[in-house]
Protein backbone atom coordinates (compact mmCIF):
# COMPACT_ATOMS: atom_id res chain seq x y z
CA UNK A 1 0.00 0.00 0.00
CA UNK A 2 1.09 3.02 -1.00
CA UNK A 3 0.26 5.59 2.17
CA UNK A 4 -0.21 9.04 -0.26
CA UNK A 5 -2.14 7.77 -2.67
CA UNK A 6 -4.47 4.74 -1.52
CA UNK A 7 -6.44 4.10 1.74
CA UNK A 8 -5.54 1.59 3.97
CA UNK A 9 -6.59 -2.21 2.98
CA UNK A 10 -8.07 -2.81 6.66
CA UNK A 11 -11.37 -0.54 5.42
CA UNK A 12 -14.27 -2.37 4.41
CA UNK A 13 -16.00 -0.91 1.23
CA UNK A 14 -19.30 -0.06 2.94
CA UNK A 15 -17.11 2.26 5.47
CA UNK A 16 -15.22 3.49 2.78
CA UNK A 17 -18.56 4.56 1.13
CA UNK A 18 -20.01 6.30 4.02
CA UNK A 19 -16.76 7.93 4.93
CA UNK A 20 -16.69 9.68 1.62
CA UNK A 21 -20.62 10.21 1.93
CA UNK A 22 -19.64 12.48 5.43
CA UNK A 23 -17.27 13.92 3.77
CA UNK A 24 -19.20 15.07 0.81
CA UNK A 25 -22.33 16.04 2.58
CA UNK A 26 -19.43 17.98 5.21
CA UNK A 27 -18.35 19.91 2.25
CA UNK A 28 -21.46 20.64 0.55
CA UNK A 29 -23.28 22.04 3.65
CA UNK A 30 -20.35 24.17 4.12
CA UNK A 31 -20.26 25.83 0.84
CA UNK A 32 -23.78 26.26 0.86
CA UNK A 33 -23.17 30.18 1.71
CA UNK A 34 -20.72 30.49 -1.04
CA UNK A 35 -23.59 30.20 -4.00
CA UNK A 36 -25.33 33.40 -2.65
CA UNK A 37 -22.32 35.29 -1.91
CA UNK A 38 -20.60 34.74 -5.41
CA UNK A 39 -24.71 35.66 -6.75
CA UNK A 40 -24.14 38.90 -5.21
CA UNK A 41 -20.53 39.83 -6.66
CA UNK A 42 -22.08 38.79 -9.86
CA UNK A 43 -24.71 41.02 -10.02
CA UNK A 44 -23.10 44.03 -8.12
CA UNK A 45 -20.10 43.11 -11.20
CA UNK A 46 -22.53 43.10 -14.02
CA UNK A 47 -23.99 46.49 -12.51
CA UNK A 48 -20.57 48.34 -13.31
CA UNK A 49 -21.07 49.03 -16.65
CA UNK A 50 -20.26 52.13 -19.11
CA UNK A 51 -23.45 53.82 -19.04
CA UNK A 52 -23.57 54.32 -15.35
CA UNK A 53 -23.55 57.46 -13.40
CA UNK A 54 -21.18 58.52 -10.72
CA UNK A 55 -23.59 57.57 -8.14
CA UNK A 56 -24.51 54.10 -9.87
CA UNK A 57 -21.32 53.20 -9.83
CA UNK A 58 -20.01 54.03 -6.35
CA UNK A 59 -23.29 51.38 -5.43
CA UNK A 60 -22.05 48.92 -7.39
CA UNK A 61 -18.77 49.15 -5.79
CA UNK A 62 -20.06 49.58 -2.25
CA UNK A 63 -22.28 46.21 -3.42
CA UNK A 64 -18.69 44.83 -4.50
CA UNK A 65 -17.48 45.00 -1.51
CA UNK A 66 -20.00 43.94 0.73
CA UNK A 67 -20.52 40.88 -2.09
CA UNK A 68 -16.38 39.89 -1.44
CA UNK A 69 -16.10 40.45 2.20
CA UNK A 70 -19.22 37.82 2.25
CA UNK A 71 -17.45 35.68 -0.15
CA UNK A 72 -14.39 35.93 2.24
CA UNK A 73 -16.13 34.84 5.03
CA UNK A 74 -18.31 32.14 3.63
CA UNK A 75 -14.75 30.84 2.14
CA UNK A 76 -12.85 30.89 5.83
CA UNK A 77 -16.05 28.87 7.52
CA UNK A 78 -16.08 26.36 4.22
CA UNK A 79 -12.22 26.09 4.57
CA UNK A 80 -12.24 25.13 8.03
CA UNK A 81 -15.26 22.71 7.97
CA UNK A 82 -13.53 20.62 4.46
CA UNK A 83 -10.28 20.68 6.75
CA UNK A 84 -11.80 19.31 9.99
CA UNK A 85 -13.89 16.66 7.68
CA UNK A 86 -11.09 15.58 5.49
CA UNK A 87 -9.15 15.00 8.73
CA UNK A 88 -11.99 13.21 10.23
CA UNK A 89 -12.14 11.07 6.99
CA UNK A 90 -8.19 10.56 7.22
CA UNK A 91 -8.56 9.91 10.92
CA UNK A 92 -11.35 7.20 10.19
CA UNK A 93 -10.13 5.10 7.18
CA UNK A 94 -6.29 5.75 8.84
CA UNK A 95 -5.25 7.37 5.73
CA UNK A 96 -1.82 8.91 6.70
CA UNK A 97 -1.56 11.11 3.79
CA UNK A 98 -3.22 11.96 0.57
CA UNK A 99 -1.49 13.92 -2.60
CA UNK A 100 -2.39 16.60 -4.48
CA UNK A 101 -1.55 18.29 -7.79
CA UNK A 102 1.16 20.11 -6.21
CA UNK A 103 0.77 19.44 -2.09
CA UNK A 104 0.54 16.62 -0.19
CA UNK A 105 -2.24 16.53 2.68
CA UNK A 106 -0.89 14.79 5.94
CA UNK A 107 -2.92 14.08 8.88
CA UNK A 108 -1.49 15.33 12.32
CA UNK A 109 -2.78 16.51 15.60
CA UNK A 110 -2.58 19.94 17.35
CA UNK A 111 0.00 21.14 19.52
CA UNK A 112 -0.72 20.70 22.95
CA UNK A 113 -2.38 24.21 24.74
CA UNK A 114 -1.28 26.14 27.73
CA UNK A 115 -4.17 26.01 30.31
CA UNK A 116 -3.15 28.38 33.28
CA UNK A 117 -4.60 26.40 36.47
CA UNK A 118 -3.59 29.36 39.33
CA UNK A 119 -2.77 32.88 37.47
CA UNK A 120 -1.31 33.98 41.24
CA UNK A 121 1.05 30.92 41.08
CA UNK A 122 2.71 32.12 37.98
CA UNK A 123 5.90 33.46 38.71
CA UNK A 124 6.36 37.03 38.08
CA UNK A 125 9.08 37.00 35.01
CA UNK A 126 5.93 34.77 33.42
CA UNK A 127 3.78 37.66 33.49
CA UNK A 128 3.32 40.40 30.77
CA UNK A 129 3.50 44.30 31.55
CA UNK A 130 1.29 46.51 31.87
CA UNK A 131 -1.60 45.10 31.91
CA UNK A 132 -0.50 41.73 34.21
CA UNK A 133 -1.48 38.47 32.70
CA UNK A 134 0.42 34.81 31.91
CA UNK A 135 2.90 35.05 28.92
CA UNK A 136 1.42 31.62 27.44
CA UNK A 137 4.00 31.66 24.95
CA UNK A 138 6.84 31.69 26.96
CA UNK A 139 5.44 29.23 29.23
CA UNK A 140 4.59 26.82 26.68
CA UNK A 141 7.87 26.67 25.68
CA UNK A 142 9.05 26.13 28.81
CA UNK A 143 6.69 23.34 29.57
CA UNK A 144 7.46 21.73 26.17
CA UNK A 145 10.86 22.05 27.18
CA UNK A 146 10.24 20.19 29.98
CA UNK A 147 10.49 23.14 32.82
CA UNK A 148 7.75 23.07 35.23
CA UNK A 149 5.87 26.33 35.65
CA UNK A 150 4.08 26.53 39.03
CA UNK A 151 0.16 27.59 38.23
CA UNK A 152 0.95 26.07 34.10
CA UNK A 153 0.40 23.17 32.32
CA UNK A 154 0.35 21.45 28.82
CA UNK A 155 -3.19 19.87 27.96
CA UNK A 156 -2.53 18.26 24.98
CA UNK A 157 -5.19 18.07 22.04
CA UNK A 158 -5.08 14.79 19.72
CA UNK A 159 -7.83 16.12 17.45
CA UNK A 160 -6.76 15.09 13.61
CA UNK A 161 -6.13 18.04 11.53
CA UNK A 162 -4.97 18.35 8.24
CA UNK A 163 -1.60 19.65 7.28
CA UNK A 164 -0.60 21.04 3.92
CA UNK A 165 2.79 20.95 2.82
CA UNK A 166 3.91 21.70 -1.27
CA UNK A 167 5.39 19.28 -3.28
């Protein structure tokens, strides 16, 4: 078996077929506010033309840019709901790694999080100035370096997620 380019022989077909079902449904719910959004940059686009006054114009362009910040944010939601399925999907089947055109999708997990259990037990070079609260970088990396930091700890996340790397 080839680990980027096939799925794992262990999966039965059936599971195969409704993993790819979740998946698909996953992604088309999620891109379900893209078809509106992209309707709207269309028209506002098609509104722009030669004949239009000042003021006709300067609508269409406000309508532009209402239309693309839409399309922006309908793109960011679908983005991160096909990444979180796909890993799901990967996670499921135990596809390591899939490739692309010109990337290669591997499946990983998310660094572990700083979770501050006592902000008074921080010690005071931890802290950030002015305004006084934990400096979660710095104490994450000295908890993944392996320093304990009174009031800090590591709570480690082993959700799949997708990584994206170019060939």
């Amino acid at each position: 078996m080839n680990a980027i380019t096939s799925v794992p022989a262990r999966q039965a077909q059936p599971y195969a077929d409704a993993a790819s079902e979740a998946l698909r449904n996953a992604i088309a719910t999620a891109t379900a506010e893209l078809r509106p959004a992209i309707l709207a940059y269309r028209t506002a686009h098609a509104a722009l033309t030669a004949s239009c006054d000042l003021l006709d114009t300067m609508r269409a362009a406000g309508s532009l840019v209402l239309a693309a910040a839409a399309i922006e944010a309908a793109a960011k939601h679908a983005e991160a709901t096909a990444r979180a399925a796909l890993a799901q999907a990967m996670d499921e089947v135990g596809c390591p790694a899939v490739a692309l055109t010109s990337h290669v999708v591997h499946l990983g997990t998310k660094q572990a999080r700083v979770d501050i259990e006592d902000e008074g037990a921080i010690p005071a070079e931890m802290m950030r100035v002015p305004a006084p609260t934990p400096d979660k970088i710095a104490i994450g990396k000295l908890l993944r370096g392996g320093v304990e930091v009174p009031g800090a700890r590591l709570i480690g996340n082993h959700e799949p997620q997708c990584v994206f790397r170019s060939r």
